[in-house]
PDB file of N, CA and C in Angstrom:
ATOM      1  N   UNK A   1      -5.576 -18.308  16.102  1.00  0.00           N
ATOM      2  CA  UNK A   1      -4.384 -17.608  16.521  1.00  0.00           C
ATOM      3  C   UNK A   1      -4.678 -16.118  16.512  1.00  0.00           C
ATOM      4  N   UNK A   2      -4.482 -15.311  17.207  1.00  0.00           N
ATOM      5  CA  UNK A   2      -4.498 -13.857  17.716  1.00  0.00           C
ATOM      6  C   UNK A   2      -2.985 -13.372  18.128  1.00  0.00           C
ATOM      7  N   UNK A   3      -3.243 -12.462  17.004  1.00  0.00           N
ATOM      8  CA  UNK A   3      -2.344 -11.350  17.002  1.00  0.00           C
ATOM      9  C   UNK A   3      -2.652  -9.872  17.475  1.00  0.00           C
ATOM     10  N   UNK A   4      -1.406  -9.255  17.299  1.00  0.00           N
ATOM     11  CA  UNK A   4      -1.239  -8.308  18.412  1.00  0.00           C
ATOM     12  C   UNK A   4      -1.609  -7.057  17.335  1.00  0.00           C
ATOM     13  N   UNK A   5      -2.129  -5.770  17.417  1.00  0.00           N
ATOM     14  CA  UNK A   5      -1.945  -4.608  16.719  1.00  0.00           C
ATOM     15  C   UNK A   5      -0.588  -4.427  16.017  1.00  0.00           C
ATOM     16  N   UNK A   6       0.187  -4.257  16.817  1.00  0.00           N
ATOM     17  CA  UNK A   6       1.389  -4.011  16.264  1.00  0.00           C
ATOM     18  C   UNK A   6       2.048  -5.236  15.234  1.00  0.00           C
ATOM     19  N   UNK A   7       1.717  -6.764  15.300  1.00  0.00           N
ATOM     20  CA  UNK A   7       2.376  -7.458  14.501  1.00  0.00           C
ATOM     21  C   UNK A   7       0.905  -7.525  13.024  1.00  0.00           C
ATOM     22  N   UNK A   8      -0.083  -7.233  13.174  1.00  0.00           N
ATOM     23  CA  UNK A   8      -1.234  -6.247  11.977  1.00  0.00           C
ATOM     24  C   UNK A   8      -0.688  -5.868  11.560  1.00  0.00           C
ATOM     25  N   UNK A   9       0.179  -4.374  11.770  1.00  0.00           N
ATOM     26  CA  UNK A   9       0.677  -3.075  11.189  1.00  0.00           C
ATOM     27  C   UNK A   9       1.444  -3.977  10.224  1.00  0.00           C
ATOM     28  N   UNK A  10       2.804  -4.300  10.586  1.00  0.00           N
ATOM     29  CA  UNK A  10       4.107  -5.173  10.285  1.00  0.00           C
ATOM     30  C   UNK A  10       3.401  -6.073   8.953  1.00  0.00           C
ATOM     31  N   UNK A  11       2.490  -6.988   8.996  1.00  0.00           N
ATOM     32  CA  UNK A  11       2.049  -7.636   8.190  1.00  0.00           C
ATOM     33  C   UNK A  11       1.415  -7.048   6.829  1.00  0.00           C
ATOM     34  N   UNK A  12       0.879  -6.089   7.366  1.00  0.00           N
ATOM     35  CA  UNK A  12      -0.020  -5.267   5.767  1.00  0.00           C
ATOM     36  C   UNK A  12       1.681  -4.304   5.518  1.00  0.00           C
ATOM     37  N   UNK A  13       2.465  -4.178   6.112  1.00  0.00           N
ATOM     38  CA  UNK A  13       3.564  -3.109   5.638  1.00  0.00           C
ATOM     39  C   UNK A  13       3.656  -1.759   6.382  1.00  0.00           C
ATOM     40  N   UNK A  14       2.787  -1.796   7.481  1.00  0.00           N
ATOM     41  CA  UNK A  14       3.157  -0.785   7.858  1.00  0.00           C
ATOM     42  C   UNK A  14       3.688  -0.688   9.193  1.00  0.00           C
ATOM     43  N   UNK A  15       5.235  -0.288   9.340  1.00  0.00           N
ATOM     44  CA  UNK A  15       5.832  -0.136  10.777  1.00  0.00           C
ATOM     45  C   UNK A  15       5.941   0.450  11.635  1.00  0.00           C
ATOM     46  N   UNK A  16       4.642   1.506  11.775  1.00  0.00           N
ATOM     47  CA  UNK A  16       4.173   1.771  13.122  1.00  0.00           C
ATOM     48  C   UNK A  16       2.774   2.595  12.639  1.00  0.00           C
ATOM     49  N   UNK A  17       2.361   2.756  13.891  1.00  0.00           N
ATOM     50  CA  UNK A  17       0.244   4.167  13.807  1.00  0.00           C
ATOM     51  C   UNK A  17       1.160   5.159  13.138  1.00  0.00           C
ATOM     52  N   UNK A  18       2.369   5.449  13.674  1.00  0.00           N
ATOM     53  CA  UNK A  18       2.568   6.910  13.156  1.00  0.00           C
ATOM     54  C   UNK A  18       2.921   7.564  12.012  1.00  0.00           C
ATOM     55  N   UNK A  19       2.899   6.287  10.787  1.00  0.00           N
ATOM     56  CA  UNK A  19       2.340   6.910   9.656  1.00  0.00           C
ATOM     57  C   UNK A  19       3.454   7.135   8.800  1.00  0.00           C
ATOM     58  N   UNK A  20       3.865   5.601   9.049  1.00  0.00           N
ATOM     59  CA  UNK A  20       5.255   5.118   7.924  1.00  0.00           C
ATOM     60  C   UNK A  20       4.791   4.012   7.349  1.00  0.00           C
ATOM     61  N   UNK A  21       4.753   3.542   6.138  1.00  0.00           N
ATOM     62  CA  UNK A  21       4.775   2.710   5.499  1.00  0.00           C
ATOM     63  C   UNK A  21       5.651   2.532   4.911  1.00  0.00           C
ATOM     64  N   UNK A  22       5.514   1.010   4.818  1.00  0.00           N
ATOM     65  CA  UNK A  22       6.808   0.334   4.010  1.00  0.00           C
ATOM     66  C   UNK A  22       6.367  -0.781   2.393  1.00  0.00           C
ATOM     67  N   UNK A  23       7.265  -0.020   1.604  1.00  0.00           N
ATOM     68  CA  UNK A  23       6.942  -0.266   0.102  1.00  0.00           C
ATOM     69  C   UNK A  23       8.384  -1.402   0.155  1.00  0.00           C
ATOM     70  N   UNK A  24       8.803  -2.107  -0.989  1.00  0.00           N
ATOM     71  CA  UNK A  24       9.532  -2.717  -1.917  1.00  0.00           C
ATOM     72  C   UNK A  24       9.782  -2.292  -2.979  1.00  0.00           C
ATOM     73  N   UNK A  25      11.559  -1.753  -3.157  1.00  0.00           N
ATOM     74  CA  UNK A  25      11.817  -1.462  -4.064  1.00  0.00           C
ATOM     75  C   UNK A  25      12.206  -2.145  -5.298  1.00  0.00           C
ATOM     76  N   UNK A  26      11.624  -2.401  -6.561  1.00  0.00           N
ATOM     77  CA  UNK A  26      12.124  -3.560  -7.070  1.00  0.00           C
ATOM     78  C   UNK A  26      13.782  -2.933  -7.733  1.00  0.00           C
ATOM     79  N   UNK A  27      13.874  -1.928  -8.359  1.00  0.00           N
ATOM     80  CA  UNK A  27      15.149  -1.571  -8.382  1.00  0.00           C
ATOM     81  C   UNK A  27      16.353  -1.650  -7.493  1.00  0.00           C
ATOM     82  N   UNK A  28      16.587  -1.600  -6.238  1.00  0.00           N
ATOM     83  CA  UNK A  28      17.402  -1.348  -5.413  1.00  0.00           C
ATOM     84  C   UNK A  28      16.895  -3.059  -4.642  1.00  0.00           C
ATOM     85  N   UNK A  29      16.003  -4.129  -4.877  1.00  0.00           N
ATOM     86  CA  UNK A  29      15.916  -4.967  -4.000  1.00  0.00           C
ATOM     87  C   UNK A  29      15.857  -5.073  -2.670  1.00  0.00           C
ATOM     88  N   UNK A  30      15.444  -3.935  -2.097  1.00  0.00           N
ATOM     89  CA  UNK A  30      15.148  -3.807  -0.698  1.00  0.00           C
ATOM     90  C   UNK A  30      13.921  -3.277  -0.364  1.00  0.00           C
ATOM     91  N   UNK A  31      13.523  -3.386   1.351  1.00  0.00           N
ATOM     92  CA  UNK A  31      12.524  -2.219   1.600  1.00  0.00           C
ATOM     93  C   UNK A  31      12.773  -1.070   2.359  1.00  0.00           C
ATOM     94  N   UNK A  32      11.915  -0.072   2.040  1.00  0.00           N
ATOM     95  CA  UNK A  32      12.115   1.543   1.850  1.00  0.00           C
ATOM     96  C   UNK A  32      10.662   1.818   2.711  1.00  0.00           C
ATOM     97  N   UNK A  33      10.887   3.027   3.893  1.00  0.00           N
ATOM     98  CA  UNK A  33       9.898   3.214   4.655  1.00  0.00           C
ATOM     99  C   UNK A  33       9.490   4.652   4.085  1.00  0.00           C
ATOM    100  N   UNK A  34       8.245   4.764   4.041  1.00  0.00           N
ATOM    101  CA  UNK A  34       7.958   6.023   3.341  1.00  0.00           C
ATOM    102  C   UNK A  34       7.118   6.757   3.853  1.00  0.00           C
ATOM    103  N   UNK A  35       6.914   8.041   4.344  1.00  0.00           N
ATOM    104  CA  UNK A  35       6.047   8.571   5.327  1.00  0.00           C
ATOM    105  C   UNK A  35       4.805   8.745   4.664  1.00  0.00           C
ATOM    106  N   UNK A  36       3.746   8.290   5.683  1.00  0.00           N
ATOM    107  CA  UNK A  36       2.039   8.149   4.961  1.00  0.00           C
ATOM    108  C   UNK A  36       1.685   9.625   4.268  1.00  0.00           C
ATOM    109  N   UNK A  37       2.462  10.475   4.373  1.00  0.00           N
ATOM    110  CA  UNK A  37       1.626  12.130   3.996  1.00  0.00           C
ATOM    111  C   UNK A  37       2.710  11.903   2.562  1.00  0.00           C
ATOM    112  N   UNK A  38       3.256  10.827   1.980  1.00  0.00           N
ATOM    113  CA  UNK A  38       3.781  10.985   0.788  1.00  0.00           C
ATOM    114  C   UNK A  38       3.192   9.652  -0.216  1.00  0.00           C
ATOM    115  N   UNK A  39       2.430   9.026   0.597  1.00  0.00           N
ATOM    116  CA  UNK A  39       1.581   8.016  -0.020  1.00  0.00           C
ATOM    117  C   UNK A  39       0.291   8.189  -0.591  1.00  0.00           C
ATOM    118  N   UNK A  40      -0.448   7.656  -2.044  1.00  0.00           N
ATOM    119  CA  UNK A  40      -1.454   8.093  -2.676  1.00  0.00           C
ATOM    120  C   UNK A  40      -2.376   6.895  -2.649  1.00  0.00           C
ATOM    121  N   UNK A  41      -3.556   6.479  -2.605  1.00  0.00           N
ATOM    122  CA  UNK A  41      -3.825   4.844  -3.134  1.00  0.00           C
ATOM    123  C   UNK A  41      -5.032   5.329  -4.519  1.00  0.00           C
ATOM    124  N   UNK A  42      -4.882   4.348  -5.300  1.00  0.00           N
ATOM    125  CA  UNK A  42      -5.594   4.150  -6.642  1.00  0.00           C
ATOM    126  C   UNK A  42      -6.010   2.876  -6.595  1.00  0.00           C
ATOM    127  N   UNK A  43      -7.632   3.069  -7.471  1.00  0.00           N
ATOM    128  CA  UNK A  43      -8.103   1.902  -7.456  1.00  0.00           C
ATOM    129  C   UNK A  43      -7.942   1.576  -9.170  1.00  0.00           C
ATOM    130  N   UNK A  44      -7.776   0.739  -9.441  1.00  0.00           N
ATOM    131  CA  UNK A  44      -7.495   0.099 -11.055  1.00  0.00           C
ATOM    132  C   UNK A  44      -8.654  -0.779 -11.508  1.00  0.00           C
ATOM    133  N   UNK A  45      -9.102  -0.054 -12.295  1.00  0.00           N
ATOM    134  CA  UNK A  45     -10.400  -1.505 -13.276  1.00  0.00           C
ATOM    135  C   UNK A  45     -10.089  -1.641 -14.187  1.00  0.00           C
ATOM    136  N   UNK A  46      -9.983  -3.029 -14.380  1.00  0.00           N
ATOM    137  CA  UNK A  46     -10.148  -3.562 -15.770  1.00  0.00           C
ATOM    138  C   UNK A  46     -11.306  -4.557 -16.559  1.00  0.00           C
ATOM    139  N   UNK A  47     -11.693  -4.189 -17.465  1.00  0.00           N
ATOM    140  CA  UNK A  47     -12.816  -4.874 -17.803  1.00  0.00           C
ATOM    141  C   UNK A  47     -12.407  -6.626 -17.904  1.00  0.00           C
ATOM    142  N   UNK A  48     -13.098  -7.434 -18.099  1.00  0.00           N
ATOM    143  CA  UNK A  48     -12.594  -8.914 -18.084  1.00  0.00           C
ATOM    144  C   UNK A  48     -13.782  -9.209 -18.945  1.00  0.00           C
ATOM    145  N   UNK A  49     -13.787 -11.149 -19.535  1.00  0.00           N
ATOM    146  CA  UNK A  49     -14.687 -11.539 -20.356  1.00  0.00           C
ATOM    147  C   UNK A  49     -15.621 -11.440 -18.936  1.00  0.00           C
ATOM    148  N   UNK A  50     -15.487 -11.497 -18.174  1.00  0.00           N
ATOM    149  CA  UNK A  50     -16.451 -12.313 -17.067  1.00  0.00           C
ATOM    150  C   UNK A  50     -17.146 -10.955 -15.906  1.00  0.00           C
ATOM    151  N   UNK A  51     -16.839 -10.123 -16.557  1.00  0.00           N
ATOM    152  CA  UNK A  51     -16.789  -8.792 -15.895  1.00  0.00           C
ATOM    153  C   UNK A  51     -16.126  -8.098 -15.569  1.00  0.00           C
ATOM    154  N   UNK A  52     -15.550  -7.145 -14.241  1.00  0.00           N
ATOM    155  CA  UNK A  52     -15.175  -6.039 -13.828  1.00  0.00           C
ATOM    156  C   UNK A  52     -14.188  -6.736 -12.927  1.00  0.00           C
ATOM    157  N   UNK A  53     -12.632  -6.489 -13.112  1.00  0.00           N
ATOM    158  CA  UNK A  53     -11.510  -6.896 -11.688  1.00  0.00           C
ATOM    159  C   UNK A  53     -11.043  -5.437 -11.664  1.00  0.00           C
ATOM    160  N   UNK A  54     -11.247  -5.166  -9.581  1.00  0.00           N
ATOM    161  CA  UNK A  54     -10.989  -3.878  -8.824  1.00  0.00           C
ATOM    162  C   UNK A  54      -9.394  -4.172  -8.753  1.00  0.00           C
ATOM    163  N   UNK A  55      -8.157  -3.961  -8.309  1.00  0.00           N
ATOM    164  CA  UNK A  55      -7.577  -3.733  -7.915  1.00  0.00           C
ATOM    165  C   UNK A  55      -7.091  -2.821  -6.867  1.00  0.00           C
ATOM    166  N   UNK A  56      -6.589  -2.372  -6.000  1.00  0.00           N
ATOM    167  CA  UNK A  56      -6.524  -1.623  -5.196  1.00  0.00           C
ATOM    168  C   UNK A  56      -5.106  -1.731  -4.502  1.00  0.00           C
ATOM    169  N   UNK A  57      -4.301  -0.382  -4.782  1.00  0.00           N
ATOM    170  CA  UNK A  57      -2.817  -0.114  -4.369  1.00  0.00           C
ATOM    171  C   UNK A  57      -2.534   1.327  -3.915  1.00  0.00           C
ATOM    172  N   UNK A  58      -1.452   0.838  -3.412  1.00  0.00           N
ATOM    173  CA  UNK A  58      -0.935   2.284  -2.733  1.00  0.00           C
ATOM    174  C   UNK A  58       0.345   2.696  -3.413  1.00  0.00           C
ATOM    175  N   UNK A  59       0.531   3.714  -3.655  1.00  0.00           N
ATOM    176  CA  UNK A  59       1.603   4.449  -4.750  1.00  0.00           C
ATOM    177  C   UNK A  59       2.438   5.732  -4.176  1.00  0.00           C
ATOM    178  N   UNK A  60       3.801   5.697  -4.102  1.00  0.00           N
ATOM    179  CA  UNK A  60       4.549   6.137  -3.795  1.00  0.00           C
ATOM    180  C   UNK A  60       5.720   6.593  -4.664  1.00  0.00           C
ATOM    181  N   UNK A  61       6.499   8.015  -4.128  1.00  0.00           N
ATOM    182  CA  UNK A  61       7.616   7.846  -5.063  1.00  0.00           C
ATOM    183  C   UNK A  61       9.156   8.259  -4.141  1.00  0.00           C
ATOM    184  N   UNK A  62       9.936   7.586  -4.461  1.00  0.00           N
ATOM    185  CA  UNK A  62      11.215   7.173  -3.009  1.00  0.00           C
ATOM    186  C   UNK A  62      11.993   7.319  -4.028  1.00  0.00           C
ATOM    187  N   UNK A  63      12.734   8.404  -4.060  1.00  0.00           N
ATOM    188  CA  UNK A  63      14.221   8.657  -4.936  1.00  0.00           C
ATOM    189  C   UNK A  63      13.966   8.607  -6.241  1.00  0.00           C
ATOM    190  N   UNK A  64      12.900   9.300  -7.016  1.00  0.00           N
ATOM    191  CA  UNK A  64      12.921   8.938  -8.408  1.00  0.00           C
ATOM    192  C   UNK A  64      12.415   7.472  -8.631  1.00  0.00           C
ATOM    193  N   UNK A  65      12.109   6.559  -7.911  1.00  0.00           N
ATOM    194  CA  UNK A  65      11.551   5.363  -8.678  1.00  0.00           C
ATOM    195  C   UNK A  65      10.027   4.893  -8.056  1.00  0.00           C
ATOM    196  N   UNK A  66       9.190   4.521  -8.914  1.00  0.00           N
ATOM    197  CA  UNK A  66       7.961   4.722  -8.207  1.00  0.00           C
ATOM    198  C   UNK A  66       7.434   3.403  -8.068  1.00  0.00           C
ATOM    199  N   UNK A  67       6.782   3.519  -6.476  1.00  0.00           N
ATOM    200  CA  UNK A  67       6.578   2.572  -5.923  1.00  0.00           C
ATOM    201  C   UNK A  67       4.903   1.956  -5.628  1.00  0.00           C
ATOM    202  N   UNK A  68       4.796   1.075  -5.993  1.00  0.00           N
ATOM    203  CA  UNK A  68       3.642   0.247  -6.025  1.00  0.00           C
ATOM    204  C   UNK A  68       3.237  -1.050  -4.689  1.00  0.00           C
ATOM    205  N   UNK A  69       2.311  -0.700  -3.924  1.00  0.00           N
ATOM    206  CA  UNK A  69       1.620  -1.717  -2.872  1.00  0.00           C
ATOM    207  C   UNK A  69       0.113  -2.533  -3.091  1.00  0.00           C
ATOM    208  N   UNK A  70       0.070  -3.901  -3.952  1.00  0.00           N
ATOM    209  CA  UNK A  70      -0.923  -4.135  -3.606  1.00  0.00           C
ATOM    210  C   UNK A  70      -1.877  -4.615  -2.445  1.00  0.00           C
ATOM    211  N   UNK A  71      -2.802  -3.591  -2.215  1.00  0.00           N
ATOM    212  CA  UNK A  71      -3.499  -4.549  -0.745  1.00  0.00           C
ATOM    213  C   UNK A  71      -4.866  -4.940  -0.955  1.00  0.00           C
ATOM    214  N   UNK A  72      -5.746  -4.873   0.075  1.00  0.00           N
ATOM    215  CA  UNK A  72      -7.035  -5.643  -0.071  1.00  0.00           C
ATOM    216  C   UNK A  72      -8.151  -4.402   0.271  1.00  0.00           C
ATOM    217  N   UNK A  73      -9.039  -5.057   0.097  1.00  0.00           N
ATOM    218  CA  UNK A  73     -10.111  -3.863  -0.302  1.00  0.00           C
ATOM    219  C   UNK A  73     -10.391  -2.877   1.263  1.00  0.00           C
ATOM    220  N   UNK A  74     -10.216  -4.011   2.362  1.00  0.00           N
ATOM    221  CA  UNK A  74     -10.576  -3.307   3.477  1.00  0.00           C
ATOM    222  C   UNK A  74      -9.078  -2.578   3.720  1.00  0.00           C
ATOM    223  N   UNK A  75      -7.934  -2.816   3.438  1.00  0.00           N
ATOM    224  CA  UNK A  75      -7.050  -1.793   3.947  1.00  0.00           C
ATOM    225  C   UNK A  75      -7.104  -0.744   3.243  1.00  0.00           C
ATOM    226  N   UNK A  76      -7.613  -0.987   2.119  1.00  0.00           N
ATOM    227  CA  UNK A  76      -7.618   0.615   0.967  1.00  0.00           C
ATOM    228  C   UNK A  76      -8.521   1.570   1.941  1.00  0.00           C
ATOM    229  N   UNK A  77      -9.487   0.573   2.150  1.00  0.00           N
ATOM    230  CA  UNK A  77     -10.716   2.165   3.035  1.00  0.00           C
ATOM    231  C   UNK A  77     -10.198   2.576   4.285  1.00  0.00           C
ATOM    232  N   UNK A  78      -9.671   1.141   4.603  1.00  0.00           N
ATOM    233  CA  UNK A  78      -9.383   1.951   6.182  1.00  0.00           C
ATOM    234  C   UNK A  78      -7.832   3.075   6.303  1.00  0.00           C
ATOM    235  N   UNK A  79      -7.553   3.092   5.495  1.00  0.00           N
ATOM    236  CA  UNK A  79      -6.046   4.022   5.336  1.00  0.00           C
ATOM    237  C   UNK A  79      -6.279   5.519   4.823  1.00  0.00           C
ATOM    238  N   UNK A  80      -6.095   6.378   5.390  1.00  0.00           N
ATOM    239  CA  UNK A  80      -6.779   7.830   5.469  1.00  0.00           C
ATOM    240  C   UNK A  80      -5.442   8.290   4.831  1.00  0.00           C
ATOM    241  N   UNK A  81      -5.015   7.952   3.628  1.00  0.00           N
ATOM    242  CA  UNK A  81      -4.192   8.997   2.297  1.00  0.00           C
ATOM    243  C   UNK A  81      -5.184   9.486   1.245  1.00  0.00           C
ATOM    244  N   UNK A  82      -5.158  10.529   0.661  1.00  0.00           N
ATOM    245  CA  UNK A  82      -5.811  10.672  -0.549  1.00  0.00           C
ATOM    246  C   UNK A  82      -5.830   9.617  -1.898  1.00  0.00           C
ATOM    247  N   UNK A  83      -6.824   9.579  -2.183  1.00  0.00           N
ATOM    248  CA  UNK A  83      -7.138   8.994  -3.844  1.00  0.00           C
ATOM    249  C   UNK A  83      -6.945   9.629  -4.548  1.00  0.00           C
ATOM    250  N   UNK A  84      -6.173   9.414  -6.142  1.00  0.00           N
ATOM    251  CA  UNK A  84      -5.968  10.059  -7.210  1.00  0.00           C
ATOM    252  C   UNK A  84      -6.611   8.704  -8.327  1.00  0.00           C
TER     253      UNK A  84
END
């Protein structure tokens, strides 16, 4: 099955190229579109018995409550926000 660019965007959370993303608020139970020049992504390690788990999210803050996206390793690189 082949999909379209635009139903891509929609699926990882983001609703359009021009650089809105869309988070989940767990406070307010809805979703909240947030412009990409206010989005950060962080990568998270934690050690394990079995070795090293990456995590990788995108972090936002929408009215005082801060917002958390987990995605996958290739959308972390391919998304041009700064790392903190």
């Amino acid at each position: 099955m082949i999909y379209s660019f635009e139903c891509a965007f929609r699926s990882l959370g983001r609703t359009d190229a021009g650089g809105i993303m869309q988070f989940y608020n767990l406070k307010t139970r809805s979703h909240v579109d947030v412009p990409e020049s206010d989005v950060k992504k962080t990568k998270m390690i934690r050690k394990t018995k079995s070795g090293e788990q990456v995590r990788y999210a995108f972090t936002a803050e929408y009215q005082g409550a801060k917002l958390f996206k987990f995605v996958n390793e290739k959308m972390f690189q391919d998304t041009n926000v700064t790392e903190i």
